[in-house]
Protein backbone atom coordinates (compact mmCIF):
# COMPACT_ATOMS: atom_id res chain seq x y z
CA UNK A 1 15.12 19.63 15.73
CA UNK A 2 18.39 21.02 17.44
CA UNK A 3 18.81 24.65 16.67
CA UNK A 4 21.13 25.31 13.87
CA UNK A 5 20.40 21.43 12.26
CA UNK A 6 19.40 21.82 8.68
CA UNK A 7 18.60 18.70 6.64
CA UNK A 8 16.64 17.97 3.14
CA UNK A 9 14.74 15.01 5.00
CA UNK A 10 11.17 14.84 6.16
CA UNK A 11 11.28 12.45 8.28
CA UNK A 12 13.57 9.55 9.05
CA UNK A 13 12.83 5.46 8.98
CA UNK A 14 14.72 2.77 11.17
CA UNK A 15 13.51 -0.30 10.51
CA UNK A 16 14.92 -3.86 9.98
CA UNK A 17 13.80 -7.42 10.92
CA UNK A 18 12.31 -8.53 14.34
CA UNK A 19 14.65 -8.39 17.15
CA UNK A 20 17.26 -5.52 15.78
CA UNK A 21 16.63 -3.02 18.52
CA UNK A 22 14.92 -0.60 16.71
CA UNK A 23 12.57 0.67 19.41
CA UNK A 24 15.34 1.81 21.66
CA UNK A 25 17.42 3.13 18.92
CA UNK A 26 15.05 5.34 17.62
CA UNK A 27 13.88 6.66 20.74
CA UNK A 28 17.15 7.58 21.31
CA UNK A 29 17.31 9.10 17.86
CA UNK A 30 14.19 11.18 18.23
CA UNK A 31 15.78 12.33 22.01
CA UNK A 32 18.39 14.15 20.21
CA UNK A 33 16.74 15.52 17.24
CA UNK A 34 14.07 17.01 19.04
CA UNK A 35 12.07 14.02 17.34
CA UNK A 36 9.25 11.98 18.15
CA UNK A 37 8.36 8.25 17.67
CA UNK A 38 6.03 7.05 14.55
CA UNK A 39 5.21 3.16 14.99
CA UNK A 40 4.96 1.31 11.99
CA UNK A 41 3.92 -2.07 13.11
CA UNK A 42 1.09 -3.83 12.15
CA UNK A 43 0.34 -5.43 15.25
CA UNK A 44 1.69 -2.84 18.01
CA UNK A 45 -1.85 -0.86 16.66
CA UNK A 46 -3.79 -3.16 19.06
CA UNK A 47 -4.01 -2.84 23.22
CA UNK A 48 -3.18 -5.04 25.51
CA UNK A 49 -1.31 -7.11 22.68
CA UNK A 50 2.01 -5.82 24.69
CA UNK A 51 4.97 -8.75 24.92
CA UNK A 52 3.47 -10.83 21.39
CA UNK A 53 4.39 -7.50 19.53
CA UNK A 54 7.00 -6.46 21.38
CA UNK A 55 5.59 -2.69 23.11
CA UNK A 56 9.04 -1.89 24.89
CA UNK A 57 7.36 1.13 26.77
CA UNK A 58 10.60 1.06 28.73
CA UNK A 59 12.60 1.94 25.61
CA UNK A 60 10.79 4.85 24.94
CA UNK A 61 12.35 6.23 27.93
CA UNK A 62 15.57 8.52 27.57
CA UNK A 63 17.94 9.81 30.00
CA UNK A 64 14.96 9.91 32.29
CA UNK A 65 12.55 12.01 29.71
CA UNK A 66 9.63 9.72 28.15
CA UNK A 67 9.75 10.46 24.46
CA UNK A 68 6.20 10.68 22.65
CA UNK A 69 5.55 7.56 20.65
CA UNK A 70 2.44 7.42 18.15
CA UNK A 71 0.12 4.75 16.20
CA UNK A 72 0.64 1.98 19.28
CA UNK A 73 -2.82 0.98 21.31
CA UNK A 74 -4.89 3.00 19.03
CA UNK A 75 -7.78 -0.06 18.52
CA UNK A 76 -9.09 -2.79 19.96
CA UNK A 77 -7.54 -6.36 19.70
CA UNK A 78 -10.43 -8.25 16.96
CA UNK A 79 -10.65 -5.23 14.51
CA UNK A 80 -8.88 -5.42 10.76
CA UNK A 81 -6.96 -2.41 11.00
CA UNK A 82 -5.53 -2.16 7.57
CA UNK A 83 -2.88 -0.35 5.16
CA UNK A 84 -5.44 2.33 4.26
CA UNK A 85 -6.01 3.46 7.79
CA UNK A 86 -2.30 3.29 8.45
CA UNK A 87 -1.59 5.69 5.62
CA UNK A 88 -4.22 7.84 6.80
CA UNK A 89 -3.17 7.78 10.70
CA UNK A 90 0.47 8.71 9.76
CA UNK A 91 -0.76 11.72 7.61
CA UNK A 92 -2.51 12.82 10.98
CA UNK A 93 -0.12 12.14 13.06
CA UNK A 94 2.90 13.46 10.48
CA UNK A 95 1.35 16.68 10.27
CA UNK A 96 0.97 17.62 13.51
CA UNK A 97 4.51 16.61 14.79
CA UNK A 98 5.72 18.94 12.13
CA UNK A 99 3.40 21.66 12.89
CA UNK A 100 5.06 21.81 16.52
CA UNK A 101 8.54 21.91 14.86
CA UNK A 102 9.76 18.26 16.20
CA UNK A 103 10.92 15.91 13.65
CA UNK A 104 9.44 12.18 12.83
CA UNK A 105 11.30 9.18 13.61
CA UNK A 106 9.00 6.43 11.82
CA UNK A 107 10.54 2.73 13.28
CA UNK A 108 8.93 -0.72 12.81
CA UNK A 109 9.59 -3.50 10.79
CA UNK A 110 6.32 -4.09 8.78
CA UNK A 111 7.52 -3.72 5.30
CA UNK A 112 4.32 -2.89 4.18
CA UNK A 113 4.05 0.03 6.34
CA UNK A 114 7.48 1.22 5.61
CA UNK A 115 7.01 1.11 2.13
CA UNK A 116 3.54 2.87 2.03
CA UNK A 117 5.31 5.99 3.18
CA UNK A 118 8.01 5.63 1.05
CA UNK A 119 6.89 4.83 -2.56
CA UNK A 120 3.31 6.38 -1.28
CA UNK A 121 0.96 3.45 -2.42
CA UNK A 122 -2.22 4.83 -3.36
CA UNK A 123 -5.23 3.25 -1.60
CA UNK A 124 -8.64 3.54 -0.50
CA UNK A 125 -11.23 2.55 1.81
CA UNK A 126 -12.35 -0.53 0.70
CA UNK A 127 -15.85 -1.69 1.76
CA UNK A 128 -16.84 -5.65 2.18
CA UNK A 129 -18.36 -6.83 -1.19
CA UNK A 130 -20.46 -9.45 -0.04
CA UNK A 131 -21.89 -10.92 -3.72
CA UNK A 132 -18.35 -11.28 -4.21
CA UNK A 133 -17.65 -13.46 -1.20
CA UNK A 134 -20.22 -15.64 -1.96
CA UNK A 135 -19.19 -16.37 -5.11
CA UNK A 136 -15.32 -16.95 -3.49
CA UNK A 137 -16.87 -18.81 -0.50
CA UNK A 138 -16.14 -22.20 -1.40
CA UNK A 139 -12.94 -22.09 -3.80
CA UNK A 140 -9.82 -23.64 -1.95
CA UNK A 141 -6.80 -21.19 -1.05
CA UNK A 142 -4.64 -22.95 -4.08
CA UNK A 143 -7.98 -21.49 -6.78
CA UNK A 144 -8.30 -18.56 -4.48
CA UNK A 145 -4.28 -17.75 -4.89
CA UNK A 146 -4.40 -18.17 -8.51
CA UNK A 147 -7.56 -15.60 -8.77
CA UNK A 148 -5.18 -12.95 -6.97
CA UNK A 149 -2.27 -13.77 -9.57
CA UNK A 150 -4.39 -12.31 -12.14
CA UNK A 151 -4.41 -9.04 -9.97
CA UNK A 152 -0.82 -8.49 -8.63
CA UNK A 153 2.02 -10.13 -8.68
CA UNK A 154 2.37 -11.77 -4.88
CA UNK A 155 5.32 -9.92 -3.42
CA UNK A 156 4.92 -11.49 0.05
CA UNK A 157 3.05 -14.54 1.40
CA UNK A 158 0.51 -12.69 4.04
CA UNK A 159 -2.33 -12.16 1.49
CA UNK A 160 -2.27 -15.96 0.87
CA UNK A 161 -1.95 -16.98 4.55
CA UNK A 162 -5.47 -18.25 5.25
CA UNK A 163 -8.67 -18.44 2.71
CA UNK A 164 -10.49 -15.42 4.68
CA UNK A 165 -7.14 -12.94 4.07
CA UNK A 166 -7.18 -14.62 -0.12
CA UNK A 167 -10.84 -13.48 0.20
CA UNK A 168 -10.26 -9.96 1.25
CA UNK A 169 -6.86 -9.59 -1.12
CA UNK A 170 -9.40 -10.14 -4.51
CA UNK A 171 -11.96 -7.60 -2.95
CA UNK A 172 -9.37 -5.11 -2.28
CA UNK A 173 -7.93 -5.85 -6.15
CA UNK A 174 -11.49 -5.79 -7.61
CA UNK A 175 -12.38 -2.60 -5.75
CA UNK A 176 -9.69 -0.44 -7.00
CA UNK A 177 -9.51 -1.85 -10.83
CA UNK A 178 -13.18 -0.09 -10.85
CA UNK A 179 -12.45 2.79 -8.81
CA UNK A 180 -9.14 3.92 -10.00
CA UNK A 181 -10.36 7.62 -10.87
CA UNK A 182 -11.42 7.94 -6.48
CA UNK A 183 -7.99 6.32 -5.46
CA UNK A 184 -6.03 9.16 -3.64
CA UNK A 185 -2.43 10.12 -3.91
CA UNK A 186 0.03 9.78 -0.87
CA UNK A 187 2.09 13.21 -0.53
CA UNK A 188 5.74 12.51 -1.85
CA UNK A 189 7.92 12.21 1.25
CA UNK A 190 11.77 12.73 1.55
CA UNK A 191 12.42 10.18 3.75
CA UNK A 192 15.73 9.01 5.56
CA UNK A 193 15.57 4.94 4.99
CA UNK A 194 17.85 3.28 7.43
CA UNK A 195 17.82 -0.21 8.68
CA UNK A 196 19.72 -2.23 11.35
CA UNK A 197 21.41 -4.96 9.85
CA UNK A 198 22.72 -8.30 12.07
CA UNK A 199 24.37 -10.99 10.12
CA UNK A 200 22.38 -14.33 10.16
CA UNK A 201 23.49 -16.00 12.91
CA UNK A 202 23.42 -13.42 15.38
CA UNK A 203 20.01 -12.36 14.21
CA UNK A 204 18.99 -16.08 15.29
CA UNK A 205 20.61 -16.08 18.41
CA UNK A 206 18.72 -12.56 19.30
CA UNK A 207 15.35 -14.08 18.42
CA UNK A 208 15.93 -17.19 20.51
CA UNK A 209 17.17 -15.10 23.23
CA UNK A 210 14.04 -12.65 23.26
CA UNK A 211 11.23 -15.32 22.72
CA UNK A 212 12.59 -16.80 26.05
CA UNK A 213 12.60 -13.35 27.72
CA UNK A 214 9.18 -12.93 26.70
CA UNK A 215 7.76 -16.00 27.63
CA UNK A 216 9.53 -15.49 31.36
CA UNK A 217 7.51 -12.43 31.42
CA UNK A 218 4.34 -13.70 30.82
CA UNK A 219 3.34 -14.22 27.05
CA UNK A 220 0.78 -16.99 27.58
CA UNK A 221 -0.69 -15.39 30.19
CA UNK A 222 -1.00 -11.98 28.24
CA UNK A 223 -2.83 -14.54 25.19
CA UNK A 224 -4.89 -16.26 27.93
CA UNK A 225 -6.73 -13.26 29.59
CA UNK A 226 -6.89 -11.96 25.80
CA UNK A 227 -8.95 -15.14 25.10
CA UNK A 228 -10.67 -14.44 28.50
CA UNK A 229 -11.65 -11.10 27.65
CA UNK A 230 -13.66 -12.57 24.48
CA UNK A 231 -11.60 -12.62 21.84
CA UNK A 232 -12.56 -15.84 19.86
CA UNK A 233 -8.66 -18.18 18.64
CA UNK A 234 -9.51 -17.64 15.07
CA UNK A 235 -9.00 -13.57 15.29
CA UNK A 236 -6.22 -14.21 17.70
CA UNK A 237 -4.99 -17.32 15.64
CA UNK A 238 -5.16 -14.36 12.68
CA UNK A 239 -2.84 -12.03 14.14
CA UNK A 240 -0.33 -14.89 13.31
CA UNK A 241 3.19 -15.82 15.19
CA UNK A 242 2.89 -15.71 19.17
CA UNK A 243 -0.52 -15.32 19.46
CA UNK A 244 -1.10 -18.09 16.49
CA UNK A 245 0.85 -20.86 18.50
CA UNK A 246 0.28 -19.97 21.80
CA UNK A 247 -3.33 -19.69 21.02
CA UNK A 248 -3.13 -23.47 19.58
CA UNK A 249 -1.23 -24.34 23.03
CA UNK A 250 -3.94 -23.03 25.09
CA UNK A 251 -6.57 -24.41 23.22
CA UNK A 252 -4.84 -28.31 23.47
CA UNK A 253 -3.95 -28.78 19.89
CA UNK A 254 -0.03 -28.53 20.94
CA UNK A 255 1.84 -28.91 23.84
CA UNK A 256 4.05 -26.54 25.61
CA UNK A 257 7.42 -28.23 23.96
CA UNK A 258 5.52 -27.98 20.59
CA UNK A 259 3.92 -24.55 20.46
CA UNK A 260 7.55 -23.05 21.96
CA UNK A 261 9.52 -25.18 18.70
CA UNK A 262 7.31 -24.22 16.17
CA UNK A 263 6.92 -20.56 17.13
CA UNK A 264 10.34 -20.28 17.35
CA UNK A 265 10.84 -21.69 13.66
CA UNK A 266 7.91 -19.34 12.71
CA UNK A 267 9.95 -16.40 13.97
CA UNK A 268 12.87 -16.85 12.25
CA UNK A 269 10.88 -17.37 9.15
CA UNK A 270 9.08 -14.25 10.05
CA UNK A 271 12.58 -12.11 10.29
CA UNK A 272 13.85 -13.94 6.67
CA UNK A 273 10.35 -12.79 4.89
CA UNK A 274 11.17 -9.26 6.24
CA UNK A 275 14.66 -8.84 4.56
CA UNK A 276 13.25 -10.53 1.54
CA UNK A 277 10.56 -7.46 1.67
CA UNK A 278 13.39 -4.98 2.16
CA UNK A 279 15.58 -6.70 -0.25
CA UNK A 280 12.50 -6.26 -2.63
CA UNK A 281 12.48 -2.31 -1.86
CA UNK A 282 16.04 -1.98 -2.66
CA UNK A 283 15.20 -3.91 -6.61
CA UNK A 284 12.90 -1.45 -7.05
CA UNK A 285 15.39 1.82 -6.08
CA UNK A 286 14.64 2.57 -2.60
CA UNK A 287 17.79 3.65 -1.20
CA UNK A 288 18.00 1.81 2.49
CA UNK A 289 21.47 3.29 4.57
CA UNK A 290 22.09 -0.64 6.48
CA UNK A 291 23.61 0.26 10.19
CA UNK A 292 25.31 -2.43 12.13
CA UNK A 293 23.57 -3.56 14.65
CA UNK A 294 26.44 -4.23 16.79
CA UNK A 295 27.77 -0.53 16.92
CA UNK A 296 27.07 1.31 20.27
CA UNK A 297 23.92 2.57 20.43
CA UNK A 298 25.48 6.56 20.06
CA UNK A 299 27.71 5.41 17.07
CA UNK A 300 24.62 4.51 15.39
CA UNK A 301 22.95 7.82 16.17
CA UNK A 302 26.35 9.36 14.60
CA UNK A 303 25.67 7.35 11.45
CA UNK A 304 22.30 8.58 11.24
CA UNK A 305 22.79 12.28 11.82
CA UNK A 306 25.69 12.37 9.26
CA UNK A 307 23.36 11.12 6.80
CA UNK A 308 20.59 13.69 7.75
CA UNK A 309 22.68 16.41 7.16
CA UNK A 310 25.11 15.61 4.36
């Protein structure tokens, strides 16, 4: 942090729905605070899953000076990583940052994530539960939904998507309703929560504009040596959004003109569930400082460091 700086913060969050520029504008952030880069994105975890989750290396890249970025290309494409192991590669990751005096700029837009750190879920290591599987192995995702109700209420969609992820919500449920005395606590954080905001229509427009950038650059071929490299489509197909449809494309189950439509749709969809999950944040008191995403990138920066030390 810039000699002299003095703030009450721990750390500071930009995050906001797909396609708000986050990446570049907390690079630059963390170039003037002396900071460096925390992902928290669920996806930007795996390598060589670059353009489908949207890796700008170039962003990270300041007035010439690359700025350390953390938690991106830290596992294989195929594994589960999971909430629990986010928490606990933060932590890591946190701690050391502040031990060499630089400050943490966390940006993604996985609400989950975000809100891990902030409200500091507590969670553990769950292991597979395989009597229990069985016994869910042949209930439809409509009974298996309505098991999980009994659990939680559903605050977003994901753990319903598929029958395997319904599976793995009730084992994660089950798990920690009989080991609530191992569950850990998350250190209480005082975190910054900011978030770029675009009104509707330009938020659309954005999306549309960087699907077809991406695509130019070489998405399908980035999912086609992925499926080359032995990744079965039902772990890619997982992973959801461009690696869901373009999987389907490449596999013959929808043409070029469909997989491009409906992906498109699904993004947009994507970006709506993520303000919902934000929106949901706010309801339950987190404090989230909205930026305009059309302010110059340094006005934005002045936003932010009036808030860090006001």
């Amino acid at each position: 942090m810039p000699e002299g700086m003095i703030t009450e913060y721990d750390l500071v969050i930009i995050t906001g729905p797909t396609a708000s520029g986050k990446t570049a504008f907390a690079a630059a952030l963390a170039a003037r605070i002396e900071g460096e880069v925390i992902s928290a994105d669920s996806r930007q975890v795996y390598r060589r899953m670059n353009l489908g989750t949207g890796k700008d290396y170039s962003d990270y890249v300041v007035d010439g000076r690359q700025i350390p970025v953390h938690l991106i290309d830290i596992v294989e494409p195929g594994y589960k990583y999971n909430v629990f192991e986010f928490q606990r590669d933060f932590l890591r990751v946190y701690e050391d940052i502040k031990s060499r005096g630089k400050f943490p700029v966390v940006c993604g837009g996985s609400g989950m994530y975000i809100d891990s750190i902030v409200s500091g879920y507590k969670l553990a290591e769950v292991p597979p539960n395989p009597e229990l599987r069985k016994e869910l192995e042949n209930k439809t995702l409509d009974e298996l939904t309505e098991i999980l109700k009994q659990y939680k209420r559903l605050h977003n969609k994901t753990d319903i998507d598929t029958v395997k992820r319904a599976v793995r919500a009730i084992e994660i449920e089950k798990y920690y309703e009989a080991h609530r005395d191992i569950i850990r606590d998350f250190p209480k954080l005082k975190s910054l929560v900011t978030g770029v905001f675009f009104d509707r229509e330009t938020r659309r427009k954005r999306i549309s504009e960087r699907l077809k950038q991406r695509m130019d650059a070489g998405m399908v071929k980035e999912v086609q040596e992925l499926l080359e490299s032995g990744i079965d489509s039902d772990t890619l197909i997982y992973y959801g959004l461009e690696y869901k449809y373009i999987t389907l494309y490449l596999n013959g189950q929808l043409s070029y003109d469909e997989m491009y439509r409906q992906l498109e749709i699904a993004i947009h969809q994507f970006a709506k569930r993520q303000m919902t999950w934000f929106r949901g944040m706010e309801r339950k008191g987190v404090k989230i400082h909205w930026i305009d995403g059309n302010l110059p990138q340094e006005a934005k920066i002045e936003k932010i460091m009036e808030l860090l030390t006001t």
